[in-house]
Protein backbone atom coordinates (compact mmCIF):
# COMPACT_ATOMS: atom_id res chain seq x y z
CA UNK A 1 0.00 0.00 0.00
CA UNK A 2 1.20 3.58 -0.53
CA UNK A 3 1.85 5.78 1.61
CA UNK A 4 -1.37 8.32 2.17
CA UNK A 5 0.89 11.11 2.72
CA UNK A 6 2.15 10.38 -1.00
CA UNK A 7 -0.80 8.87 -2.17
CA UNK A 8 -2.21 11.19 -4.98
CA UNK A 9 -5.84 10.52 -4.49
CA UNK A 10 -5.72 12.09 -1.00
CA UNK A 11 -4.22 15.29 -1.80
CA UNK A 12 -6.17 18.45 -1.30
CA UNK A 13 -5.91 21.92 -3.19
CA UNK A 14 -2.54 23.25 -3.32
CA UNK A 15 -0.51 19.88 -3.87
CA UNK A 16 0.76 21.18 -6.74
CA UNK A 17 2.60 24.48 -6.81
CA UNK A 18 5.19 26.72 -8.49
CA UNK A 19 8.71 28.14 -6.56
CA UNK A 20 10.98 30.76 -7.79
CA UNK A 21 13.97 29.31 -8.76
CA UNK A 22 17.03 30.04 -5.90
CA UNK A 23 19.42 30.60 -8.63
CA UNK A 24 17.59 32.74 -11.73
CA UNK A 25 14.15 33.48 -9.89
CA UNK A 26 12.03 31.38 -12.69
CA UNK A 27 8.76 29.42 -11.07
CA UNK A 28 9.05 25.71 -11.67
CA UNK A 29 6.27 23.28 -10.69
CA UNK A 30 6.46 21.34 -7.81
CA UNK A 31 4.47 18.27 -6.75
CA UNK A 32 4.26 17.87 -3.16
CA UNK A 33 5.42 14.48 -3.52
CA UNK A 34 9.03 15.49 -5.36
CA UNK A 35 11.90 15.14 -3.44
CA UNK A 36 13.40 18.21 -5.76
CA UNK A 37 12.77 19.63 -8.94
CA UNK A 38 15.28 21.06 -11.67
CA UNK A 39 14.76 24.19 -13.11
CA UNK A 40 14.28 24.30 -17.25
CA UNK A 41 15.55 27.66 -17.73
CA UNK A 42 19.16 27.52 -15.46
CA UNK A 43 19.66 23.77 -14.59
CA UNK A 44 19.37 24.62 -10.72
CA UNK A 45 18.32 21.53 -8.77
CA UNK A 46 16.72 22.81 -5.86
CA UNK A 47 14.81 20.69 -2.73
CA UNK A 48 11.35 20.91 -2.49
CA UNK A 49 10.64 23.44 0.42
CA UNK A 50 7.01 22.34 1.16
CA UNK A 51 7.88 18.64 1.57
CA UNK A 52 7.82 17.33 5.20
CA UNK A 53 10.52 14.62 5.44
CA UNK A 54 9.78 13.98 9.07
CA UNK A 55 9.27 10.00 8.17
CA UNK A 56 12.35 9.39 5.96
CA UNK A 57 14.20 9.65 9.08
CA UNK A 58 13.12 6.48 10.56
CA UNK A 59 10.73 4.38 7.86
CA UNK A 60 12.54 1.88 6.65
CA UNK A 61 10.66 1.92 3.62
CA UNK A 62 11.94 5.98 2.65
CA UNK A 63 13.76 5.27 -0.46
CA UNK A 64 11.17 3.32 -2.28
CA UNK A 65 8.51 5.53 -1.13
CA UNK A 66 10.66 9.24 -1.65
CA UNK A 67 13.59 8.22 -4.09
CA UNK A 68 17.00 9.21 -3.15
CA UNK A 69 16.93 12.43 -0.97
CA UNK A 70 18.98 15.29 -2.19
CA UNK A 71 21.78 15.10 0.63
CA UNK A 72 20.93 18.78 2.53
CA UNK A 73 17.59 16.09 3.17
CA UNK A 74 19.74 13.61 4.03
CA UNK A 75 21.43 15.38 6.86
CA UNK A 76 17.87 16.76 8.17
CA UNK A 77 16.85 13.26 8.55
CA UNK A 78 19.81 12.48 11.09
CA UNK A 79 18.78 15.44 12.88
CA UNK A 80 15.85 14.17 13.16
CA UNK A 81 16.95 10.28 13.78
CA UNK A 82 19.09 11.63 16.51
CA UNK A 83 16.18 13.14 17.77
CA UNK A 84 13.64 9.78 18.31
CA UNK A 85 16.97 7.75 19.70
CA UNK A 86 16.99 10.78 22.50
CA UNK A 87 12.76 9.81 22.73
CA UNK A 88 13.20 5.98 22.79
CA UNK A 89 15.91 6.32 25.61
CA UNK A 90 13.79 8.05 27.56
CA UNK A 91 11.42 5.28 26.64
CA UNK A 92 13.22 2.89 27.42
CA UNK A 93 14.44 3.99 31.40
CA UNK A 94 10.83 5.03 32.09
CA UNK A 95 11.03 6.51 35.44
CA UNK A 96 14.85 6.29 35.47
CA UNK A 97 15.09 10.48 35.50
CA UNK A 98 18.91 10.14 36.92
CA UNK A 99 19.80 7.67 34.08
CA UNK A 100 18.04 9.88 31.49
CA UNK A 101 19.49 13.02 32.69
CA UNK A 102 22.99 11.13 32.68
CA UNK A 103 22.27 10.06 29.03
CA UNK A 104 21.37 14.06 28.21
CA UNK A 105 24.07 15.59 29.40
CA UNK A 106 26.33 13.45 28.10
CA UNK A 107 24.83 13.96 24.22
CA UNK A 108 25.01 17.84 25.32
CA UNK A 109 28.61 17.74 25.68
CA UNK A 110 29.27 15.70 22.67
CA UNK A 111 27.79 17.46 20.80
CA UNK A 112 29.94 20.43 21.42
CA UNK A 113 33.05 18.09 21.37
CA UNK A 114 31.83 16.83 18.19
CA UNK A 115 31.36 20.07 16.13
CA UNK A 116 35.01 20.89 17.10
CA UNK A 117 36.61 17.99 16.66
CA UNK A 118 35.05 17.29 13.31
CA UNK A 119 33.45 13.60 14.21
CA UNK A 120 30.03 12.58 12.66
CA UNK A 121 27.32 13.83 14.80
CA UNK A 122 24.88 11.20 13.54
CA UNK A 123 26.97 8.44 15.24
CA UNK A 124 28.13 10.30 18.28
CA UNK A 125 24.89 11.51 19.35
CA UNK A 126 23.26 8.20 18.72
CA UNK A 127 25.94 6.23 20.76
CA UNK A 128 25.96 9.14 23.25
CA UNK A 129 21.76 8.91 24.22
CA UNK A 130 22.34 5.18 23.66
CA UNK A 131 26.07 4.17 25.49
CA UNK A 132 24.33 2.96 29.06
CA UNK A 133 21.44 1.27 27.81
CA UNK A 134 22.40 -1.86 28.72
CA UNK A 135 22.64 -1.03 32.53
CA UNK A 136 18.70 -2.21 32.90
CA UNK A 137 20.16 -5.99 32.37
CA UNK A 138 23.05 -5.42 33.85
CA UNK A 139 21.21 -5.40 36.97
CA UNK A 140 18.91 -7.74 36.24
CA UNK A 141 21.35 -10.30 34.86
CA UNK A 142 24.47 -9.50 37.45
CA UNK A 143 23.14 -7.63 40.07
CA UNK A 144 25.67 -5.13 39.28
CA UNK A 145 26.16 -1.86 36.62
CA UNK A 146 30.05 -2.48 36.20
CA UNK A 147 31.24 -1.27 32.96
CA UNK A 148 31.90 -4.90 31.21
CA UNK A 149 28.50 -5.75 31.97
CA UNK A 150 27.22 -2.56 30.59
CA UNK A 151 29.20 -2.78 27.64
CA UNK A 152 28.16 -6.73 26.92
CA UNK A 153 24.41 -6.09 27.21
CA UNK A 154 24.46 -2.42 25.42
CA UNK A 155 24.61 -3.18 21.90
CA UNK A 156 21.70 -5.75 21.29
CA UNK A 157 19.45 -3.42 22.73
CA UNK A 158 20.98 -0.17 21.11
CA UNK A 159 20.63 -2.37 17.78
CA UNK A 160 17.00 -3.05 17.78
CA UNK A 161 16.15 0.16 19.12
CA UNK A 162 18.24 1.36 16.30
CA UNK A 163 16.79 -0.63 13.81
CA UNK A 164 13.35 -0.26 14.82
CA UNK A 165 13.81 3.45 13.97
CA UNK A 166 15.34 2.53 10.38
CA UNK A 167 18.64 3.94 11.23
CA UNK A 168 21.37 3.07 8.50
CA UNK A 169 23.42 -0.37 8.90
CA UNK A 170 26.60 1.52 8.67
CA UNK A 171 25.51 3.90 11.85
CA UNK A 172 24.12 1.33 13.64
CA UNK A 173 27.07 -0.99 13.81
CA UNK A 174 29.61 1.70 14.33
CA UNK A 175 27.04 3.14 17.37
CA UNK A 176 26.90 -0.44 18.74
CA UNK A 177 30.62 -0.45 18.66
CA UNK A 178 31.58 2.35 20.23
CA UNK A 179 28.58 1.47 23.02
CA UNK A 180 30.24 -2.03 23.60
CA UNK A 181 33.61 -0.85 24.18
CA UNK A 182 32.72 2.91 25.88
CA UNK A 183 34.66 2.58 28.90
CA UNK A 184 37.90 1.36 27.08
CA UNK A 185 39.26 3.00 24.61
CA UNK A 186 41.32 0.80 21.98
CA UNK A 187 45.26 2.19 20.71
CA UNK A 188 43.70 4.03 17.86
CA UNK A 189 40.29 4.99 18.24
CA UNK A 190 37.94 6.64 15.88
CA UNK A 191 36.78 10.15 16.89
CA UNK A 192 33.84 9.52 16.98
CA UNK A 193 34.56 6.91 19.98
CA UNK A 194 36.48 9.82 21.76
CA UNK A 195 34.09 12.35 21.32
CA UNK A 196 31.80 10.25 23.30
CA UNK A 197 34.34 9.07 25.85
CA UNK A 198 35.02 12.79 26.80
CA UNK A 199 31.83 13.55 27.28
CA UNK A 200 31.09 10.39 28.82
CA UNK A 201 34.07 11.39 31.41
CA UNK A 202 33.14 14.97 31.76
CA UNK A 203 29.11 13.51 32.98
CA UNK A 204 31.24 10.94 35.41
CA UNK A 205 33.82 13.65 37.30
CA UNK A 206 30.90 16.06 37.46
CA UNK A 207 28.93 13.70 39.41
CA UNK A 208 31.72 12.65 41.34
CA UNK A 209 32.92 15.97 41.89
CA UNK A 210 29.36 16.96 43.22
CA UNK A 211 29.38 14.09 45.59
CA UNK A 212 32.97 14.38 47.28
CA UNK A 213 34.72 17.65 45.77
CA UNK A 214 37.70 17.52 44.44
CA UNK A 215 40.59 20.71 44.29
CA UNK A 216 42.07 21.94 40.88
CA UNK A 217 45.56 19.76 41.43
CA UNK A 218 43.68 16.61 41.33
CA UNK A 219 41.06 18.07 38.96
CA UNK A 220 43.82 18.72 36.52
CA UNK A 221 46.05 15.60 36.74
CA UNK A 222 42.39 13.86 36.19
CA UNK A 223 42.12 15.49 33.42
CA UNK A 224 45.51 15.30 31.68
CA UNK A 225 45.67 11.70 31.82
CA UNK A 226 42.11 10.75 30.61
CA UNK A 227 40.82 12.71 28.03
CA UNK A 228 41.37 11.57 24.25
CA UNK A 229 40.82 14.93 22.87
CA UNK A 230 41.84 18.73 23.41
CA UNK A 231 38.20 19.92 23.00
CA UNK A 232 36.97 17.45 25.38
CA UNK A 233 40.27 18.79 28.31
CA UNK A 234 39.19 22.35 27.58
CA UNK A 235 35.44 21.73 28.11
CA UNK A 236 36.31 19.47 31.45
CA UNK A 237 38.53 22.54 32.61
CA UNK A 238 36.02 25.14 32.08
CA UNK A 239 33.04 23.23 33.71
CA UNK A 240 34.81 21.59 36.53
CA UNK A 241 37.38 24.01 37.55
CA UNK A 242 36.25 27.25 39.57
């Protein structure tokens, strides 16, 4: 069955309209239904700007239904995939508010790690909502959260949570990776898989730190020897040190 939401014989007035061209100002026709539409008179290939892509981010079934998405779509959609991994964590711990908040924070700081060390948000984001998921059994299994345990019973879940949503193989088995090795880092690790870790370690001394305080001299030695990147030590400086 098609899709309604592409399905001509539900479309109301105004499904087919005419946009000035970005590049020479000429209308060309849309249908609401195109992905993007070429322009006659200069060539421009422009997306369509009244298409709501919302559903290519997780439907497994986007291609066939849209065609290939121009690849400014493309990176909306893992916007917006990085967006229902954040909702299925919460999902997924419930009532767990310390876990999710844990989770949160560390995608915050990631994220800003990420930008400036030039990883692929789409990865780190997902592994950084998704890197403790696998505490839940941990407890259940082991009666304990220790990191190997964590890191054994992670991936599964983050992979059919993952795949559920439609995410791409390639992101979900480099997420899953990086989620089932999170607390140790390999000799050369991606950095994508730091990006994480230093936020990861950033969310762990600031709960620490909040619990038994710690001075600068430790602080700093803390920091000098763990982190994996030099945006990650200047972002643990600046929100841990007074």
């Amino acid at each position: 069955m098609k899709c309604p939401g592409q399905d001509s014989r539900y479309w109301k007035p105004g499904a087919i309209f005419e946009v000035k061209c970005l590049k020479c100002g000429k209308e060309v026709e849309f249908f609401k239904d195109d992905t993007s539409r070429k322009c006659q008179h200069c060539g421009n290939r422009f997306v369509n700007p009244h298409m709501d892509f919302g559903c290519a981010a997780y439907c497994p079934y986007a291609e066939q239904c849209l065609g290939t998405l121009p690849p400014e779509v493309a990176m909306k959609n893992e916007n917006l995939l990085k967006d229902r991994v954040a909702v299925e964590m919460k999902r997924y711990f419930g009532r767990d508010f310390k876990r999710i908040g844990h989770a949160s924070r560390v995608a915050r700081y990631a994220e800003k790690i990420g930008k400036a060390e030039g990883g692929n948000l789409a990865v780190i984001l997902t592994a950084a909502f998704l890197h403790d998921i696998g505490i839940k059994e941990s407890e259940k299994k082991y009666q304990s959260t220790a990191a190997k345990y964590q890191e054994l019973e992670g991936p599964p879940i983050a992979r059919k949570i993952l795949s559920k949503l439609g995410a791409p193989a390639v992101l979900i088995d480099e997420a899953c990776d990086i989620i089932g090795h999170h607390h140790h880092p390999r000799q050369n690790e991606t950095v994508n898989f730091k990006c994480l870790f230093d936020a990861d370690t950033i969310v762990n001394l600031e709960e620490q730190h909040k619990e038994n305080s710690m001075d600068t001299a430790r602080l700093e030695k803390i920091i000098a020897k763990q982190f994996l990147t030099e945006t990650g030590a200047n972002l643990a400086r600046k929100m841990l040190q007074p």
